[in-house]
N, C-alpha and C. Protein backbone atom coordinates (compact mmCIF):
# COMPACT_ATOMS: atom_id res chain seq x y z
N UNK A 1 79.01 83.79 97.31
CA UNK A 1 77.65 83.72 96.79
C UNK A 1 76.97 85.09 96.82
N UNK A 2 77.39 85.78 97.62
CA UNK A 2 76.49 87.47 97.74
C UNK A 2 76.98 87.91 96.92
N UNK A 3 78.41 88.32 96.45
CA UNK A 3 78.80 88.61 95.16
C UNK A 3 78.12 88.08 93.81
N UNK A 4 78.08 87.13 93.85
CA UNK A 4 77.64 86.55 92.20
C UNK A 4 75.55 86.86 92.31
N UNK A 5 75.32 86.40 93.92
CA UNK A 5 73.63 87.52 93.66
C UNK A 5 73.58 88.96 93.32
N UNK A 6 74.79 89.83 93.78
CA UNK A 6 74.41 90.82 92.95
C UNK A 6 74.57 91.29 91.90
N UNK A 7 75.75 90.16 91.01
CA UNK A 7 75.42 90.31 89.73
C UNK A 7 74.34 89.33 89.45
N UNK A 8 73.33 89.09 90.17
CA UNK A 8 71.94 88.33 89.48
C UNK A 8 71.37 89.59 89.99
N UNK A 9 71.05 90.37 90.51
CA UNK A 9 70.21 91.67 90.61
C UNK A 9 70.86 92.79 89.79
N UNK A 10 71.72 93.28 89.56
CA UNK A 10 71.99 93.76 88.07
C UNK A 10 71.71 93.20 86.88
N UNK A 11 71.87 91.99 87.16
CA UNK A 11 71.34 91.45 85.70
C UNK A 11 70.00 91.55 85.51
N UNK A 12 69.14 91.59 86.30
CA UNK A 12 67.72 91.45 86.25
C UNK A 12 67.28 92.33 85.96
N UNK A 13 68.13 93.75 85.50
CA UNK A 13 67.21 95.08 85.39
C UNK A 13 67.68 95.54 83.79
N UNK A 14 66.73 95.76 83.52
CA UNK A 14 66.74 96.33 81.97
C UNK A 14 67.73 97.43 81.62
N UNK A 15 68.26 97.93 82.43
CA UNK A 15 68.72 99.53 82.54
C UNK A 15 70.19 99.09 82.47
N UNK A 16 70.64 97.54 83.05
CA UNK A 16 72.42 97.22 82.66
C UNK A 16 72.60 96.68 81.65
N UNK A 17 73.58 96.69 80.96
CA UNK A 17 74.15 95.63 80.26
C UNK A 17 75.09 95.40 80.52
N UNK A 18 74.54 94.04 79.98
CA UNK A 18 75.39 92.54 80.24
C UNK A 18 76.90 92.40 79.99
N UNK A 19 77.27 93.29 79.04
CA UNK A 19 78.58 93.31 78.69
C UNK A 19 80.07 94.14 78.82
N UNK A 20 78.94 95.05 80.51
CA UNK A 20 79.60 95.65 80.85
C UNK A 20 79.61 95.94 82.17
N UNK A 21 79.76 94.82 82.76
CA UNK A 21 79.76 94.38 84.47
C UNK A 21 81.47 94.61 84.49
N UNK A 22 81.50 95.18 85.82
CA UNK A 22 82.95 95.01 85.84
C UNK A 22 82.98 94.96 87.91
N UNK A 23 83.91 94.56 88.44
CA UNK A 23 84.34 94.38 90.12
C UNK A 23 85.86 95.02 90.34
N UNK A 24 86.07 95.95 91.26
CA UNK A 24 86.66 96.48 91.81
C UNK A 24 86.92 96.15 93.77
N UNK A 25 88.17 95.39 93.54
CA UNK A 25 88.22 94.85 95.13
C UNK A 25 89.35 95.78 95.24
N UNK A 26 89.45 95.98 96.53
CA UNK A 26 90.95 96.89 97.76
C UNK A 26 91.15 96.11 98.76
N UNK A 27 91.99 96.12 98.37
CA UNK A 27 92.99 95.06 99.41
C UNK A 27 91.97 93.65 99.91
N UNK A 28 91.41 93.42 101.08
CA UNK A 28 90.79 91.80 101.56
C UNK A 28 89.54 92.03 99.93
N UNK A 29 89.00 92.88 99.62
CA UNK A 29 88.08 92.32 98.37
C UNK A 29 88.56 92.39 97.34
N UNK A 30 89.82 92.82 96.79
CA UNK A 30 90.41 92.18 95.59
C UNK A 30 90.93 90.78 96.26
N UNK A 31 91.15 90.38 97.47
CA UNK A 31 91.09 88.53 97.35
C UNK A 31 89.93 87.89 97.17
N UNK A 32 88.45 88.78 97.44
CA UNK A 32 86.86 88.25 97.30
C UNK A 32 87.41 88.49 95.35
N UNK A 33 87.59 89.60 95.18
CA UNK A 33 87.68 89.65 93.35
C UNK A 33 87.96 88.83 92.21
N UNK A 34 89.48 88.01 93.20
CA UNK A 34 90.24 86.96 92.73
C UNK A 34 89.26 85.47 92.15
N UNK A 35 88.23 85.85 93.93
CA UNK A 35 87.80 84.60 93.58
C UNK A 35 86.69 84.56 92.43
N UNK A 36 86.04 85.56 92.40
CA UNK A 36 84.75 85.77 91.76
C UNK A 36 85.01 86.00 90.18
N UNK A 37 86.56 86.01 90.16
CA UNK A 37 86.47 86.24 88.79
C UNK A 37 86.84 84.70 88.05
N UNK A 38 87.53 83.92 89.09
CA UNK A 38 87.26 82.48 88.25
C UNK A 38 86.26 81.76 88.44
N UNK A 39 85.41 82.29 89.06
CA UNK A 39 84.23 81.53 89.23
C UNK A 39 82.68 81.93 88.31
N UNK A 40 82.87 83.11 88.25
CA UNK A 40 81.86 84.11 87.27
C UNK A 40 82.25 84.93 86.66
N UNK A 41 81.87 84.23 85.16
CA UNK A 41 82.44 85.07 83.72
C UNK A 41 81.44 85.89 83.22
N UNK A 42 80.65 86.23 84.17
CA UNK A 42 79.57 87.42 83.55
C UNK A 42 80.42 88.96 83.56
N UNK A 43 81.49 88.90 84.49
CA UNK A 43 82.23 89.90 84.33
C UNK A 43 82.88 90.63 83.26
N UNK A 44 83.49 91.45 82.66
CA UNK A 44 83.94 92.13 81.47
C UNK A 44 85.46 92.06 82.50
N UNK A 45 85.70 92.99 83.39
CA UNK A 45 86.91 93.29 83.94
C UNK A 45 86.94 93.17 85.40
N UNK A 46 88.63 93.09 86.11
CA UNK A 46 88.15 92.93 87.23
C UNK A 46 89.38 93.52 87.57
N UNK A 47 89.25 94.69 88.62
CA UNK A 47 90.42 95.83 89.19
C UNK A 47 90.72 95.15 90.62
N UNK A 48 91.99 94.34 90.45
CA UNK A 48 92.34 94.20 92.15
C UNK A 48 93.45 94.93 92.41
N UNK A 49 93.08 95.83 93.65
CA UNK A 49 93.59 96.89 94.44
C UNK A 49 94.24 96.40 95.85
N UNK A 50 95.90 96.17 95.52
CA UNK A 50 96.53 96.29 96.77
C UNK A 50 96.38 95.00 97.18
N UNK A 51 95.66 94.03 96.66
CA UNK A 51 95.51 92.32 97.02
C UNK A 51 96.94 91.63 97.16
N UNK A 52 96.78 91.03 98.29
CA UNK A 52 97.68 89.97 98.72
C UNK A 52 97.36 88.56 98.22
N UNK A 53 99.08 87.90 97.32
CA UNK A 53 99.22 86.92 97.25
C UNK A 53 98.25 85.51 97.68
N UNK A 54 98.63 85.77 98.80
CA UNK A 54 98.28 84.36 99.79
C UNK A 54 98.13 84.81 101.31
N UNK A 55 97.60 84.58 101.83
CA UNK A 55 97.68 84.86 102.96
C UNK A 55 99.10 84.99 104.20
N UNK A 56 99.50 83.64 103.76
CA UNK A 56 100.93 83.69 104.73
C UNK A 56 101.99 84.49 104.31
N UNK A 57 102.05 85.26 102.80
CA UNK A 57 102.87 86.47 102.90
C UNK A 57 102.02 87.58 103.60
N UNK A 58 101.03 87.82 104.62
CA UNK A 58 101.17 88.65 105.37
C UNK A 58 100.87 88.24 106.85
N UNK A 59 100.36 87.12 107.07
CA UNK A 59 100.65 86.71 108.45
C UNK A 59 101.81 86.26 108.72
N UNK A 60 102.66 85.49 108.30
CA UNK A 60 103.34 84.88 108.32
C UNK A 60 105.13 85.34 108.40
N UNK A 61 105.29 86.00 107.08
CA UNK A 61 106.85 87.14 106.21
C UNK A 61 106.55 88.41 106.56
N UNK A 62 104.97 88.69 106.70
CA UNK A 62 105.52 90.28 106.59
C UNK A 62 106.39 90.91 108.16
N UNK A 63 106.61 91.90 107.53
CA UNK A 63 107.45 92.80 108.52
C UNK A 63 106.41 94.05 108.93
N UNK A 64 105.21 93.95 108.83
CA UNK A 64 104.55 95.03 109.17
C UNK A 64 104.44 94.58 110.86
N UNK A 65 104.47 95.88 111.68
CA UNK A 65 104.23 95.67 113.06
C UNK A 65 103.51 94.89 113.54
N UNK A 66 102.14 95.09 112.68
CA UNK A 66 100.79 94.28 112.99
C UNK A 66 101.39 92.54 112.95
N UNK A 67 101.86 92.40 111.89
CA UNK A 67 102.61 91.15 111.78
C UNK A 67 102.99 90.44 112.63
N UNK A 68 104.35 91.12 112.80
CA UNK A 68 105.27 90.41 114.50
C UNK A 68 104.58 90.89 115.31
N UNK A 69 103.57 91.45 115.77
CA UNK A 69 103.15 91.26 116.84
C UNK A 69 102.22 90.09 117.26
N UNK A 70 101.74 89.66 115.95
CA UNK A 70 100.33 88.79 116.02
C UNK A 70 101.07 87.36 116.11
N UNK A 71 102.26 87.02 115.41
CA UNK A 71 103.53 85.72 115.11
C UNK A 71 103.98 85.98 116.63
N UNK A 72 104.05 86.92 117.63
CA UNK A 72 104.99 87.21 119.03
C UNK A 72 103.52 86.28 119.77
N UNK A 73 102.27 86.45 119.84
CA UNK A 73 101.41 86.59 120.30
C UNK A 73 100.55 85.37 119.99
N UNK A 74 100.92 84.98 119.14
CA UNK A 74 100.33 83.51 118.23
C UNK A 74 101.39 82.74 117.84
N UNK A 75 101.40 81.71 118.89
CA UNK A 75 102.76 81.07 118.38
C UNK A 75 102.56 80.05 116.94
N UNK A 76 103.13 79.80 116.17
CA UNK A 76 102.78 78.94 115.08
C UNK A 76 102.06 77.39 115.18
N UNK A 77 101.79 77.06 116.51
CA UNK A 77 101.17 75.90 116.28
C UNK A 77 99.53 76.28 116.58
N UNK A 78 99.51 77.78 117.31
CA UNK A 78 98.23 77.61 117.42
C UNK A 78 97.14 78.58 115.99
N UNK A 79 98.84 79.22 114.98
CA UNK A 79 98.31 80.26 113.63
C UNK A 79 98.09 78.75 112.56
N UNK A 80 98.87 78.08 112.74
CA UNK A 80 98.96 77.07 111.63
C UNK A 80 97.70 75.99 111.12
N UNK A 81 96.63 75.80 112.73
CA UNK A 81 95.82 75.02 112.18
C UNK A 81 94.97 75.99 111.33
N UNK A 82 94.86 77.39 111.65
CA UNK A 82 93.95 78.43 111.34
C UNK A 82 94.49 78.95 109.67
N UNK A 83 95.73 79.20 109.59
CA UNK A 83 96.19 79.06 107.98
C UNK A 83 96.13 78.32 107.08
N UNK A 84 96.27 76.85 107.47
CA UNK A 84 95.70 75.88 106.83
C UNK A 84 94.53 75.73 106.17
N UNK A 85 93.43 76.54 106.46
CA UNK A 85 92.31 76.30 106.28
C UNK A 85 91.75 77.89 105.12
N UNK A 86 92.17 78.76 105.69
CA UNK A 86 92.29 80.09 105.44
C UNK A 86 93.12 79.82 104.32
N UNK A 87 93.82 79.23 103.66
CA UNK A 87 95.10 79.03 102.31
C UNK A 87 92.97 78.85 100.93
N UNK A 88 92.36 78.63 101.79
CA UNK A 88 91.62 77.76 100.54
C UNK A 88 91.23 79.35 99.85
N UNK A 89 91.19 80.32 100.49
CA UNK A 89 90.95 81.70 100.21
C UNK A 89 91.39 82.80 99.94
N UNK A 90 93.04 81.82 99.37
CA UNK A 90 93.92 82.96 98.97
C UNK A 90 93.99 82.88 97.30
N UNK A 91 94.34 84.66 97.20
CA UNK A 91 94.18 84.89 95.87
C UNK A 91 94.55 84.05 94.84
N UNK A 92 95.85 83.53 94.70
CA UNK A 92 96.98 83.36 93.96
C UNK A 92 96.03 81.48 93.62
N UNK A 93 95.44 81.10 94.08
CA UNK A 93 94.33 79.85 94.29
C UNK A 93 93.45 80.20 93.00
N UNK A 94 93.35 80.96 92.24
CA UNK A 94 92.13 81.51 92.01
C UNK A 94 92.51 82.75 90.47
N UNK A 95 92.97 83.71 90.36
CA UNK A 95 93.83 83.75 89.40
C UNK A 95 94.13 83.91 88.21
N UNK A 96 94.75 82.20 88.13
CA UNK A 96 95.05 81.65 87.15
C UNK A 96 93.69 80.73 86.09
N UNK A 97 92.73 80.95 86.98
CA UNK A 97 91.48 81.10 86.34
C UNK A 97 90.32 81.83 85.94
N UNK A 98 90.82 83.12 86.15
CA UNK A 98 90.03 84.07 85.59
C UNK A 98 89.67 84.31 84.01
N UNK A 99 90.36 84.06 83.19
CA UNK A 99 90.30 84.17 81.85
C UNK A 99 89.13 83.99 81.31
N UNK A 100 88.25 84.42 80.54
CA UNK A 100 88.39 85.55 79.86
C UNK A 100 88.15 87.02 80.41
N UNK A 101 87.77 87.26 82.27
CA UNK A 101 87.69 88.23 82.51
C UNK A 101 89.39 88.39 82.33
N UNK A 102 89.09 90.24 82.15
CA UNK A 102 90.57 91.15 82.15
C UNK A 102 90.98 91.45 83.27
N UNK A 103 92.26 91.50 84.06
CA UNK A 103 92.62 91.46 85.32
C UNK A 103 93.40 92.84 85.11
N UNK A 104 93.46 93.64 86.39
CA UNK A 104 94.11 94.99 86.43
C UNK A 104 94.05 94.92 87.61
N UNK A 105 95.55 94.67 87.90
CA UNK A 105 96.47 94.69 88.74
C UNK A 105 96.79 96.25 89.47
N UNK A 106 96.40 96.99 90.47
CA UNK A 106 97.17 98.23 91.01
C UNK A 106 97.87 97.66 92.54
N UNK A 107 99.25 98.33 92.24
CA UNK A 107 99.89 97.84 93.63
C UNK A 107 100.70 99.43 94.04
N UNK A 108 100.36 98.39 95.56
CA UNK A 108 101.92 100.35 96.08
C UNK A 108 103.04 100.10 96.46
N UNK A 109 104.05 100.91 95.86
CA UNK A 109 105.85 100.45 96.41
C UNK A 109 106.00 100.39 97.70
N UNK A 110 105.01 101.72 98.52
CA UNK A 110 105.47 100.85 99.90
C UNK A 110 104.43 100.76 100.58
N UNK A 111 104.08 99.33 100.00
CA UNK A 111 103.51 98.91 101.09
C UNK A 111 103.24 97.90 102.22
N UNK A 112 102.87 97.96 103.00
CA UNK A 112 102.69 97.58 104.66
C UNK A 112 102.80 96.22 105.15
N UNK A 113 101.88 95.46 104.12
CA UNK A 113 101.52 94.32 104.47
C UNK A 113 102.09 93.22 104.08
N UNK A 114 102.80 93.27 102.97
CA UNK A 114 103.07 92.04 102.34
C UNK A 114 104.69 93.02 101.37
N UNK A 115 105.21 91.94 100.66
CA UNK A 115 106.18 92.43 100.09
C UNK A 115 106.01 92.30 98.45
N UNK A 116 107.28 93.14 97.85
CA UNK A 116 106.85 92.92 96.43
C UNK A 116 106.88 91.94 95.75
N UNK A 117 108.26 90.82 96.12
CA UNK A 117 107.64 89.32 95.64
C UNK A 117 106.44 89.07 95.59
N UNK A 118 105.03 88.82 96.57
CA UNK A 118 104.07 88.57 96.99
C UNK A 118 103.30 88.99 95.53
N UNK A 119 103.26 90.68 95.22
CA UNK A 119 102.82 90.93 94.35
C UNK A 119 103.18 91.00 93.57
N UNK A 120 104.31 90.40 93.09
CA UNK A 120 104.89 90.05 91.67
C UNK A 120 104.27 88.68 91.43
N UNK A 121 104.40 87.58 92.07
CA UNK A 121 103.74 86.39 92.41
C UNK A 121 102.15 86.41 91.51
N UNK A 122 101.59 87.31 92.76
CA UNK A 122 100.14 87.13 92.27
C UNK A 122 99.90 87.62 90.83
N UNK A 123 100.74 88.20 90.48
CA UNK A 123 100.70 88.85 88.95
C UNK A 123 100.55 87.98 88.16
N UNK A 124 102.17 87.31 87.93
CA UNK A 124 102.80 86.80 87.64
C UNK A 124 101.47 85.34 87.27
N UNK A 125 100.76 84.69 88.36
CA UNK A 125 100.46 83.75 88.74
C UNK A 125 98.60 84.14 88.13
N UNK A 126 98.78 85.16 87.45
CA UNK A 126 97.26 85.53 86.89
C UNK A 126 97.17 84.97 85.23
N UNK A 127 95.92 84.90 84.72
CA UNK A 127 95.68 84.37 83.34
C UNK A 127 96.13 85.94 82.91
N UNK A 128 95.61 85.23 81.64
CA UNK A 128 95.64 86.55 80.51
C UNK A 128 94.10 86.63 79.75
N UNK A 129 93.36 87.74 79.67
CA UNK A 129 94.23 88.96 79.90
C UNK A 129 94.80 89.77 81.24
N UNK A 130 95.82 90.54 81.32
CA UNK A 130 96.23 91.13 82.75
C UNK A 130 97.15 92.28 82.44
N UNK A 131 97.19 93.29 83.41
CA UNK A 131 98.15 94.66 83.09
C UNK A 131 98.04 94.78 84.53
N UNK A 132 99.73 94.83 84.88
CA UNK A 132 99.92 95.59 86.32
C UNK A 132 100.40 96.92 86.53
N UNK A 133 100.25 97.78 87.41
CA UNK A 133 100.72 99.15 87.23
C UNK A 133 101.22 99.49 88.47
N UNK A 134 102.08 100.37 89.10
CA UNK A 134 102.63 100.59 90.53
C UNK A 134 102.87 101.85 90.59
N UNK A 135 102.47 102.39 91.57
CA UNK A 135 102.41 103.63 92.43
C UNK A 135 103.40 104.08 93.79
N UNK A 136 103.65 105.08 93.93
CA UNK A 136 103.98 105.46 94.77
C UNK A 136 103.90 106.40 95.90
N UNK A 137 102.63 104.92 96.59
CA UNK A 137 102.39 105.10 97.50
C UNK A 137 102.02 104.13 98.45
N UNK A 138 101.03 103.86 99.52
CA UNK A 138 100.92 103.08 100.97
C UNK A 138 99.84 102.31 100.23
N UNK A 139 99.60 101.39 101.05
CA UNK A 139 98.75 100.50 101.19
C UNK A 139 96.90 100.92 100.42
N UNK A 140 96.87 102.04 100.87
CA UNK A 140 95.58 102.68 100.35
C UNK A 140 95.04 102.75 99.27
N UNK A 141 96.14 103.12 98.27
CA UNK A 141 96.47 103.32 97.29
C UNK A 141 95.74 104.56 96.94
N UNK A 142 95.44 105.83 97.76
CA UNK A 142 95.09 106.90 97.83
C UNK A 142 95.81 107.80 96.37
N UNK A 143 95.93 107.26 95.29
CA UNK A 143 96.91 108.68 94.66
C UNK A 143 95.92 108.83 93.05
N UNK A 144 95.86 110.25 92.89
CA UNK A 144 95.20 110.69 91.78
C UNK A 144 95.80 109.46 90.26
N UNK A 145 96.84 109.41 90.53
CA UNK A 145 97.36 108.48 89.42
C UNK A 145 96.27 107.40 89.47
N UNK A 146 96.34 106.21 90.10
CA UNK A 146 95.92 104.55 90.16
C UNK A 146 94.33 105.19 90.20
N UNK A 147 93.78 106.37 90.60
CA UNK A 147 92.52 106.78 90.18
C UNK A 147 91.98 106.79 89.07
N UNK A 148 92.80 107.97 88.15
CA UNK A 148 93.04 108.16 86.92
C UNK A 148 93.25 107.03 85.86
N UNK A 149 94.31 105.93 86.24
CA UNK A 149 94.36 104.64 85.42
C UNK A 149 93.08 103.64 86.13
N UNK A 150 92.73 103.75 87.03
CA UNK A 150 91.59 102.77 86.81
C UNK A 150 90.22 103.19 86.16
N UNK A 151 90.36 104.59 85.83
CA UNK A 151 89.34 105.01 85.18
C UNK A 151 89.73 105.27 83.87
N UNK A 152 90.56 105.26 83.37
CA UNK A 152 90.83 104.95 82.30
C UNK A 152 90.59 103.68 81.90
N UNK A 153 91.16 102.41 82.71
CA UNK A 153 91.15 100.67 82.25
C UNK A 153 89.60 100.96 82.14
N UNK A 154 88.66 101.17 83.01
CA UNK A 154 87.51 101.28 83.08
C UNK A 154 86.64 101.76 81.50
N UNK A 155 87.28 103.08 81.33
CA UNK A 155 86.44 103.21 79.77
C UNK A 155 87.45 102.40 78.75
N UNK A 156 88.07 101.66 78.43
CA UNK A 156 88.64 100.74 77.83
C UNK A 156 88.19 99.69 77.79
N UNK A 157 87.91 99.19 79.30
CA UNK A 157 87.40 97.85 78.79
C UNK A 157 85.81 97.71 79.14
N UNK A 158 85.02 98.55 79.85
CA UNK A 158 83.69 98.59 79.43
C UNK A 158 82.55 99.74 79.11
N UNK A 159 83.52 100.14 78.13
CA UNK A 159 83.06 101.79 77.40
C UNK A 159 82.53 102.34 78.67
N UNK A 160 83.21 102.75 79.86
CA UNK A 160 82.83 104.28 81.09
C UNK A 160 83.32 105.38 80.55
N UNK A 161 83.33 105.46 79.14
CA UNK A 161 84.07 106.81 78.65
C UNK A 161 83.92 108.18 80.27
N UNK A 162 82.59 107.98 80.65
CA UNK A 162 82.45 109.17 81.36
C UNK A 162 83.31 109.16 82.99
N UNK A 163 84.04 107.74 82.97
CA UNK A 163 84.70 108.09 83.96
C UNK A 163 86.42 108.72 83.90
N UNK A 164 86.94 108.62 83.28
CA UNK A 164 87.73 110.06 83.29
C UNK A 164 87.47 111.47 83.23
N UNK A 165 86.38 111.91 82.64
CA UNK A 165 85.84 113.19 83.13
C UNK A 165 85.14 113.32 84.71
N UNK A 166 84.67 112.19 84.94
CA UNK A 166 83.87 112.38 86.16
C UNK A 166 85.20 112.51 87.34
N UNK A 167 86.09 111.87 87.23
CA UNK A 167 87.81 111.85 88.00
C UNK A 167 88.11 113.30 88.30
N UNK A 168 88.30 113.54 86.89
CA UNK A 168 88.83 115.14 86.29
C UNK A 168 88.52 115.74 87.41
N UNK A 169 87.43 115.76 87.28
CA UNK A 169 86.17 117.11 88.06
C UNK A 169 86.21 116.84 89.45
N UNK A 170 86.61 115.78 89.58
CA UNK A 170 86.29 115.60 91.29
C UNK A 170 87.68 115.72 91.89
N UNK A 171 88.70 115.82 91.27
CA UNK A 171 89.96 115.70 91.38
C UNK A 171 89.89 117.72 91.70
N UNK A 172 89.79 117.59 90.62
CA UNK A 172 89.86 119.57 90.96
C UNK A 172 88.78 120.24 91.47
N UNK A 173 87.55 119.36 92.20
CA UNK A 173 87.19 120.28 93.46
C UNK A 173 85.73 120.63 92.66
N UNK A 174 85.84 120.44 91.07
CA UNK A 174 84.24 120.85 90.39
C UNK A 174 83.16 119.74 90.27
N UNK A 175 82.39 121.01 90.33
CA UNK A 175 80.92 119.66 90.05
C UNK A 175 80.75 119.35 88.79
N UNK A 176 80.58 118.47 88.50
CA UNK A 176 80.04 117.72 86.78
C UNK A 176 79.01 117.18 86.74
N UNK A 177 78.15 117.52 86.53
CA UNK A 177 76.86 117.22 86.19
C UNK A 177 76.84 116.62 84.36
N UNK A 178 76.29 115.30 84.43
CA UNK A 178 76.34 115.06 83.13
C UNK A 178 74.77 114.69 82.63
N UNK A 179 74.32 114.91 81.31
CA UNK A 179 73.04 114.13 80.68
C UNK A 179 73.31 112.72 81.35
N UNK A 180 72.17 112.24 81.77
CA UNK A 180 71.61 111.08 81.93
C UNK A 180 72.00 110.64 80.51
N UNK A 181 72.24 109.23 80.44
CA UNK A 181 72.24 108.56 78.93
C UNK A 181 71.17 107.27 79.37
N UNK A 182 70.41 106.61 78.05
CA UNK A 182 69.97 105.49 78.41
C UNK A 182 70.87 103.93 78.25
């Protein structure tokens, strides 16, 4: 619900338009992204970053340390009533109803938490429209590339023409100062 109020306080101001709302989640808020995009089509596009499947591909399969330690430490009868409930808030739930927002998928080869099934899955398991792209790198998804393409998907699908220049410049260390537009 705080999500969809602040697209009711963007909407309320003369200065946005409507047809060019877009949400950007990383990692736990591209699973808030997942949800918000089948639930509110005021959106144009929606960038999920590094989002996990479902939950139990990373409590559950993964092999990240954090993982087995928490499965060593939590035995499954006392993770299971708590997953059960926690499943109602996984991405892959959610999805397959986004349509007509545009889904843009960024994932990293290696990363931490979950495996690439997981995010082939959630892909896989998305409406259309959707484009996935993969990097190589961690969990963060720290790399000038998945920068560069989300600012690109960005002036594509809700005319940010100015965010690939604004990238550019910040990428190589300059200031860009641009005209205000109305």
């Amino acid at each position: 619900m705080d999500l969809r109020r602040a697209f009711d306080v963007l909407l309320s101001r003369r200065d946005v338009d409507p047809r060019r709302i877009a949400y950007i989640g990383h990692s736990y808020g591209a699973q808030w992204d997942a949800i918000l995009s089948a639930v509110d089509k005021r959106m144009k596009t929606s960038i999920l970053i590094a989002g996990v499947r479902a939950s139990e591909d990373m409590w559950e399969t993964s092999n990240s340390p954090d993982s087995v330690k928490l499965r060593q430490e939590w035995p499954l009868a006392t993770r299971s009533p708590y997953m059960k409930r926690y499943t109602a808030v996984d991405g892959v739930r959610y999805v397959p109803h986004a349509a007509p927002v545009a889904l843009y998928f960024q994932f990293a080869q290696f990363e931490r938490d979950f495996d690439v099934a997981s995010m082939n899955g959630y892909f896989e398991a998305a409406s259309q429209p959707k484009t996935i792209s993969w990097y190589p790198t961690g969990h963060e998804l720290n790399d000038p590339h998945a920068w560069a393409d989300r600012a690109r998907w960005l002036a594509q699908q809700i005319g940010l023409e100015r965010a690939p220049a604004v990238l550019q410049a910040w990428a190589s260390g300059k200031e860009l100062r641009l005209p205000r537009s109305d």
